[in-house]
PDB file of N, CA and C in Angstrom:
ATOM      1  N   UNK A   1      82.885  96.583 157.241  1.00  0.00           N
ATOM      2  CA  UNK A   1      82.619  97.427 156.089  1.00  0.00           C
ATOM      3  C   UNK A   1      83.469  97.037 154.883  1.00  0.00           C
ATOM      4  N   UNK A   2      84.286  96.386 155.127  1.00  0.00           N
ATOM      5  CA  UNK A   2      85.162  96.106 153.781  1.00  0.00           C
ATOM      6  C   UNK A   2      84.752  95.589 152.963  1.00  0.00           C
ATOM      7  N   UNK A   3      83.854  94.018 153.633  1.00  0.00           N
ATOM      8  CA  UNK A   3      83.153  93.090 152.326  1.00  0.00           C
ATOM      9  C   UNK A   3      82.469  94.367 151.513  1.00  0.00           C
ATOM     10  N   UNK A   4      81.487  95.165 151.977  1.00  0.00           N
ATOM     11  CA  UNK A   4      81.292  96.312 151.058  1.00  0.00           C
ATOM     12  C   UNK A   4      81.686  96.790 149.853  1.00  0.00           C
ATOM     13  N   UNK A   5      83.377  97.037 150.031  1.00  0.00           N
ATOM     14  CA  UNK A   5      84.003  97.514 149.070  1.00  0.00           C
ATOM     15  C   UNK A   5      83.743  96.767 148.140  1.00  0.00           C
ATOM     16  N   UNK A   6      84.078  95.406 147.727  1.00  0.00           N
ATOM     17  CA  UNK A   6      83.999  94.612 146.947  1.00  0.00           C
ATOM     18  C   UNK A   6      82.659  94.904 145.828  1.00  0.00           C
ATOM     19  N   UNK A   7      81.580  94.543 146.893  1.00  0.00           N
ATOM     20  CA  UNK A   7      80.093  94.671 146.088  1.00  0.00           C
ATOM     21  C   UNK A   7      80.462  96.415 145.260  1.00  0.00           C
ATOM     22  N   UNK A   8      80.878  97.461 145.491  1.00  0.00           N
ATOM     23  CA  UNK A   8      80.789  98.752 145.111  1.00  0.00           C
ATOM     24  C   UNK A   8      82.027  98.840 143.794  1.00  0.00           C
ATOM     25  N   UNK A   9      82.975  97.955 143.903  1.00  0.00           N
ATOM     26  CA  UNK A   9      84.029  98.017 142.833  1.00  0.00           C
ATOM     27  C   UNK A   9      83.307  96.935 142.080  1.00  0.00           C
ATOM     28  N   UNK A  10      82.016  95.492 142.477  1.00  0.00           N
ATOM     29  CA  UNK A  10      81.844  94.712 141.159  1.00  0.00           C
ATOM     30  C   UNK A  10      80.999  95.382 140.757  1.00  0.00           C
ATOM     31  N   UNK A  11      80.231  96.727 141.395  1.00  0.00           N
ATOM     32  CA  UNK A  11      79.221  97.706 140.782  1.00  0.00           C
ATOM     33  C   UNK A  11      79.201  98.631 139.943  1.00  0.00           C
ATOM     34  N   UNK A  12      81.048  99.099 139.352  1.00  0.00           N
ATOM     35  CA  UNK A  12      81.295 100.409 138.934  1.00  0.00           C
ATOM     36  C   UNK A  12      81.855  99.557 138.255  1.00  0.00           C
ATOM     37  N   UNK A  13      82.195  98.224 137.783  1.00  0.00           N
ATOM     38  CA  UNK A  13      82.686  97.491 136.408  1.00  0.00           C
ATOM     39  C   UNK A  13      81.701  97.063 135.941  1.00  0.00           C
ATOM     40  N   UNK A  14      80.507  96.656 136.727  1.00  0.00           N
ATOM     41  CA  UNK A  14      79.655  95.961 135.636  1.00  0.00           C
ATOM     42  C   UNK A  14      78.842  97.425 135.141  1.00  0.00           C
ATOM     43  N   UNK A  15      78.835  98.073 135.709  1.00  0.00           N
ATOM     44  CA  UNK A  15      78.309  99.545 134.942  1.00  0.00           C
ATOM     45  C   UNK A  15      79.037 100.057 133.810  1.00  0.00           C
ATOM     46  N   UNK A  16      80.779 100.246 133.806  1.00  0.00           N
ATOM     47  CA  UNK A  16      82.098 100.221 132.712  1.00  0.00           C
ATOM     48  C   UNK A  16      81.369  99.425 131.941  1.00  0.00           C
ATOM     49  N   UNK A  17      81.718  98.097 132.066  1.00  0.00           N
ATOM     50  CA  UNK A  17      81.076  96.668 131.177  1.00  0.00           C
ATOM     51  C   UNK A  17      79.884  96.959 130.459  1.00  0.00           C
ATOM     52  N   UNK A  18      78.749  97.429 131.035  1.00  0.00           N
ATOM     53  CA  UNK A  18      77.564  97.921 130.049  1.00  0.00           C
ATOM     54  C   UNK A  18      77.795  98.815 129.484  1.00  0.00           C
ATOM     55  N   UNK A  19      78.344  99.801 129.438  1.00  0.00           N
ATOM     56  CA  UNK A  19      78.399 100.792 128.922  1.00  0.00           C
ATOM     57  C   UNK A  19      79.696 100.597 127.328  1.00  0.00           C
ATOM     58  N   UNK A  20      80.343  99.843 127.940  1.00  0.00           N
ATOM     59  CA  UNK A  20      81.226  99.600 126.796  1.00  0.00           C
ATOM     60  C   UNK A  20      80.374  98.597 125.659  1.00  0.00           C
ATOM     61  N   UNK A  21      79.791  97.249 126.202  1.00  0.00           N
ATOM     62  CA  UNK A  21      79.193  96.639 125.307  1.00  0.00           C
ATOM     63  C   UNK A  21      78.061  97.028 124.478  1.00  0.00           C
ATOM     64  N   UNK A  22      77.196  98.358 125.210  1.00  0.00           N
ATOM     65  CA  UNK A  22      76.377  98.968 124.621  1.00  0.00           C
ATOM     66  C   UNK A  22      76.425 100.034 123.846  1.00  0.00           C
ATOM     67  N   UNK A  23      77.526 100.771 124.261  1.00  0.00           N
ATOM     68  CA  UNK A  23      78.071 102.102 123.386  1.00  0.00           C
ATOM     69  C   UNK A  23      77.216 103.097 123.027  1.00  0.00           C
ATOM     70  N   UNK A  24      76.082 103.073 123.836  1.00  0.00           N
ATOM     71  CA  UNK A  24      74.850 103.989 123.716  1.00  0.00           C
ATOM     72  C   UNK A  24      74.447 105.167 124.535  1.00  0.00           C
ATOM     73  N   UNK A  25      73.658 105.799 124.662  1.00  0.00           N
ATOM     74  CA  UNK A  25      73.250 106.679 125.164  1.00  0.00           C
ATOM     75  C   UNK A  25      73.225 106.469 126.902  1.00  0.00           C
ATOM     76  N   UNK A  26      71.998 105.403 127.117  1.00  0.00           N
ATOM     77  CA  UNK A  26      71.726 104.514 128.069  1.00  0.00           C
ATOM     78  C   UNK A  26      72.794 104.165 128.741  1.00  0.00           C
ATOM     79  N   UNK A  27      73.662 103.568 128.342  1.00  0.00           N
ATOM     80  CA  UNK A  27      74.773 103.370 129.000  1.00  0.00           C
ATOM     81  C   UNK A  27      76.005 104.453 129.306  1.00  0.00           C
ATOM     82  N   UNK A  28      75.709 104.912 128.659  1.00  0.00           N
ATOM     83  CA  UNK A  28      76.908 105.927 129.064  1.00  0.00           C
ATOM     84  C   UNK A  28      76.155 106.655 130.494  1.00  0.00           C
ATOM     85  N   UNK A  29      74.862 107.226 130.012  1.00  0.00           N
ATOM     86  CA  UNK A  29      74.392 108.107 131.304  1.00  0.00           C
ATOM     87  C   UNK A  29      74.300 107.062 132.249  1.00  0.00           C
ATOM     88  N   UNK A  30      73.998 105.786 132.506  1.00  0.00           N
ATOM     89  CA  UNK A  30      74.041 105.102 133.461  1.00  0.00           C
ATOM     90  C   UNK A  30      75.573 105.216 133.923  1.00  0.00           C
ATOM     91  N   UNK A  31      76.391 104.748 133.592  1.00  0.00           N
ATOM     92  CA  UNK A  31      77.951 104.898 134.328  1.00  0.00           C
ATOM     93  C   UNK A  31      78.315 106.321 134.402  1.00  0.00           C
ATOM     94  N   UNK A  32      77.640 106.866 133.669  1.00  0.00           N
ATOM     95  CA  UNK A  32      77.963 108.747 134.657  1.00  0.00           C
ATOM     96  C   UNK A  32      77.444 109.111 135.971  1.00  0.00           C
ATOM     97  N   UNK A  33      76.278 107.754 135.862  1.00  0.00           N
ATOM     98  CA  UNK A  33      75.031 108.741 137.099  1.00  0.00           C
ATOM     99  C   UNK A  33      75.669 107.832 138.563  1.00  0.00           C
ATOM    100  N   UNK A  34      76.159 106.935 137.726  1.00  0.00           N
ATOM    101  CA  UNK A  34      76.451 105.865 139.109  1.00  0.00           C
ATOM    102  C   UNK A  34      78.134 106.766 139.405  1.00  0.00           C
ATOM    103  N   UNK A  35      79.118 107.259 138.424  1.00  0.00           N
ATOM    104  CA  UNK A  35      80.412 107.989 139.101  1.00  0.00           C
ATOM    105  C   UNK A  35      80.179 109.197 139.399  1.00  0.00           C
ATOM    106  N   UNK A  36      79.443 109.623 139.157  1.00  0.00           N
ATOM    107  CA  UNK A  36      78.883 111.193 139.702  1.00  0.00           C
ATOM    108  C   UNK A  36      78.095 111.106 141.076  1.00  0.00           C
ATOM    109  N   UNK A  37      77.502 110.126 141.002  1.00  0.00           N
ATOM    110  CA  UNK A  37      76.877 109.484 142.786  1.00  0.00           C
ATOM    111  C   UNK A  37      78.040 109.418 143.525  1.00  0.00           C
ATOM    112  N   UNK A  38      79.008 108.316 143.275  1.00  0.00           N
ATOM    113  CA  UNK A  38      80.121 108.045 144.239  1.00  0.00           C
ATOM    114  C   UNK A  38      81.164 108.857 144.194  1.00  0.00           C
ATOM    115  N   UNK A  39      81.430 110.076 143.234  1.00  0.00           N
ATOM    116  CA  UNK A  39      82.481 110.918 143.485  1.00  0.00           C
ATOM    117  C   UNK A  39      81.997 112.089 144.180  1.00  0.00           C
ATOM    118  N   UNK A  40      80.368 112.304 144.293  1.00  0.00           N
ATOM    119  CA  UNK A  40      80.128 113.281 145.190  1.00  0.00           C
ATOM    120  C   UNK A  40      79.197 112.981 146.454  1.00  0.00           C
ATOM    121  N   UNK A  41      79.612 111.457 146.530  1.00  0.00           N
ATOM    122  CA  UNK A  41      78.929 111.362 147.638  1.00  0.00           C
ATOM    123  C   UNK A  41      77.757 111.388 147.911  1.00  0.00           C
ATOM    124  N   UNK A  42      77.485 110.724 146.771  1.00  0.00           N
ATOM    125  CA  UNK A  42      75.640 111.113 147.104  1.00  0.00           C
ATOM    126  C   UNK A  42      74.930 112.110 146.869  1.00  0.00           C
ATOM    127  N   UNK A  43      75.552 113.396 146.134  1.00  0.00           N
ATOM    128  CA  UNK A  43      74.782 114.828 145.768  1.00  0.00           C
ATOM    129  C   UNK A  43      74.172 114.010 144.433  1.00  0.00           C
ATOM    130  N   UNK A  44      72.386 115.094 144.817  1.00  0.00           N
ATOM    131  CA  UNK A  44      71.868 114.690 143.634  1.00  0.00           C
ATOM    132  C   UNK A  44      72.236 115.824 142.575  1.00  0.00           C
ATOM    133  N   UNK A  45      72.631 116.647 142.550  1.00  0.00           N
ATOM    134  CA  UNK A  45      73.639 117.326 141.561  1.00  0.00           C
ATOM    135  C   UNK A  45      74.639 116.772 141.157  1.00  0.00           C
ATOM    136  N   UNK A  46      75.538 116.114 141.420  1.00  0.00           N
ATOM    137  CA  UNK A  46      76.866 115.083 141.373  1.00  0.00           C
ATOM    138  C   UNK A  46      76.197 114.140 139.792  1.00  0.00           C
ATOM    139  N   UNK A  47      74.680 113.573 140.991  1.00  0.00           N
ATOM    140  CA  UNK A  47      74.691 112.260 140.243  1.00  0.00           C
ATOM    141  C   UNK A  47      73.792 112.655 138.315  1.00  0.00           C
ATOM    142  N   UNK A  48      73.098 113.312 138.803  1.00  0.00           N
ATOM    143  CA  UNK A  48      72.219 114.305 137.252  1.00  0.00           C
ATOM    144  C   UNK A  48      73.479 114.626 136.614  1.00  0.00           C
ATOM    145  N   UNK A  49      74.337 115.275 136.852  1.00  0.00           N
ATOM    146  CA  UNK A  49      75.355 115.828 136.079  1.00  0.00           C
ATOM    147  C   UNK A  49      76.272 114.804 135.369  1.00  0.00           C
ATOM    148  N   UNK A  50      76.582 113.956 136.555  1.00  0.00           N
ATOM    149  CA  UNK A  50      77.305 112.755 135.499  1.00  0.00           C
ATOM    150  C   UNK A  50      76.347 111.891 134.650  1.00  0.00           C
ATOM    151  N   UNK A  51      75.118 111.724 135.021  1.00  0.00           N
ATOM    152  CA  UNK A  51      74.178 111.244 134.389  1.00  0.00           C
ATOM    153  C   UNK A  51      74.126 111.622 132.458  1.00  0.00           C
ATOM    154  N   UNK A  52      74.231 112.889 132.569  1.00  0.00           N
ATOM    155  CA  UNK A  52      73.919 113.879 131.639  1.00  0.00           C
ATOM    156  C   UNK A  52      75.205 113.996 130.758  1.00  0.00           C
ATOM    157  N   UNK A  53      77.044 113.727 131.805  1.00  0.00           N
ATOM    158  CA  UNK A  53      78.035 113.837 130.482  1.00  0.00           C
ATOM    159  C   UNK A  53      78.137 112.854 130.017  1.00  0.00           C
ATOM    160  N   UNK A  54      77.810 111.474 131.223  1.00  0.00           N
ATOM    161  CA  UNK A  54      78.002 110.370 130.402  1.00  0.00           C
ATOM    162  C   UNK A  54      76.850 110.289 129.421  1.00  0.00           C
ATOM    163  N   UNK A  55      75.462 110.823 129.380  1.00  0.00           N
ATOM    164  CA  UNK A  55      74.579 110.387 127.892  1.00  0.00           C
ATOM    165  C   UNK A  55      75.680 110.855 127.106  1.00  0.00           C
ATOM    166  N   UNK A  56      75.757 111.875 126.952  1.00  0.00           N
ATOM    167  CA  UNK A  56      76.858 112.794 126.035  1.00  0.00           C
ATOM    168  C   UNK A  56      77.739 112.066 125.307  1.00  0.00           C
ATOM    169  N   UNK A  57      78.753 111.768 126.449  1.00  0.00           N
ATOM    170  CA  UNK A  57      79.453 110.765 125.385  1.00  0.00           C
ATOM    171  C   UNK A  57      78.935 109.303 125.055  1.00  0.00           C
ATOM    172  N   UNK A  58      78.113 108.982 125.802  1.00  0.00           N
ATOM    173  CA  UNK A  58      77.402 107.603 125.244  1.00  0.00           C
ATOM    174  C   UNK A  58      77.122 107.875 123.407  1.00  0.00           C
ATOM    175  N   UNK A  59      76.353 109.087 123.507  1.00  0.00           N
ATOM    176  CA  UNK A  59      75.650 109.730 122.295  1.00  0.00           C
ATOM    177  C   UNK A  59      76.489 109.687 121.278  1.00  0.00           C
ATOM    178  N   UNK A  60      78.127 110.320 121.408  1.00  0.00           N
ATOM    179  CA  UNK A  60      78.921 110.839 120.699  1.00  0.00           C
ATOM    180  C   UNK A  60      79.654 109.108 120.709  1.00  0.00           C
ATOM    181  N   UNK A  61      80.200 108.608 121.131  1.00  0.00           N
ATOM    182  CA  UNK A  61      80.695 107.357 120.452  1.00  0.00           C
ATOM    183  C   UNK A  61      79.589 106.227 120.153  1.00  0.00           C
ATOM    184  N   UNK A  62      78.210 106.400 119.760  1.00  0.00           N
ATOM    185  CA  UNK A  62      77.428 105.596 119.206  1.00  0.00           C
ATOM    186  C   UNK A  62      77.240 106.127 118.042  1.00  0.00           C
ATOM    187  N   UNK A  63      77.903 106.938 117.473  1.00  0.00           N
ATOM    188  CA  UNK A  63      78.241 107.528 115.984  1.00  0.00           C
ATOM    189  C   UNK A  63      78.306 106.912 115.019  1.00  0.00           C
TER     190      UNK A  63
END
């Protein structure tokens, strides 16, 4: 299970990485929906919700 880890930490930077180079909406809710997945484990409440703060601030620093 370890090689795992790897693929899941180059998954939550290249999500950071888009989201920074894009500074958009899109990206932000994408790296919310993907840390709201893995901080709750898979709730689809977890993952909508981070989905939804990261648009938020995607929204608010594409100002």
């Amino acid at each position: 299970m370890k090689p795992f880890r790897r693929f899941k930490f180059a998954g939550a930077a290249g999500a950071v990485v888009v989201a920074l180079l894009t500074g958009c909406t899109l990206g932000g809710a994408a790296v919310g929906g993907y840390a709201g997945n893995k901080l709750t484990h898979g709730s689809t409440a977890g993952t909508v919700g981070g989905a939804v703060a990261g648009g938020i601030v995607g929204y608010e620093l594409s100002k």
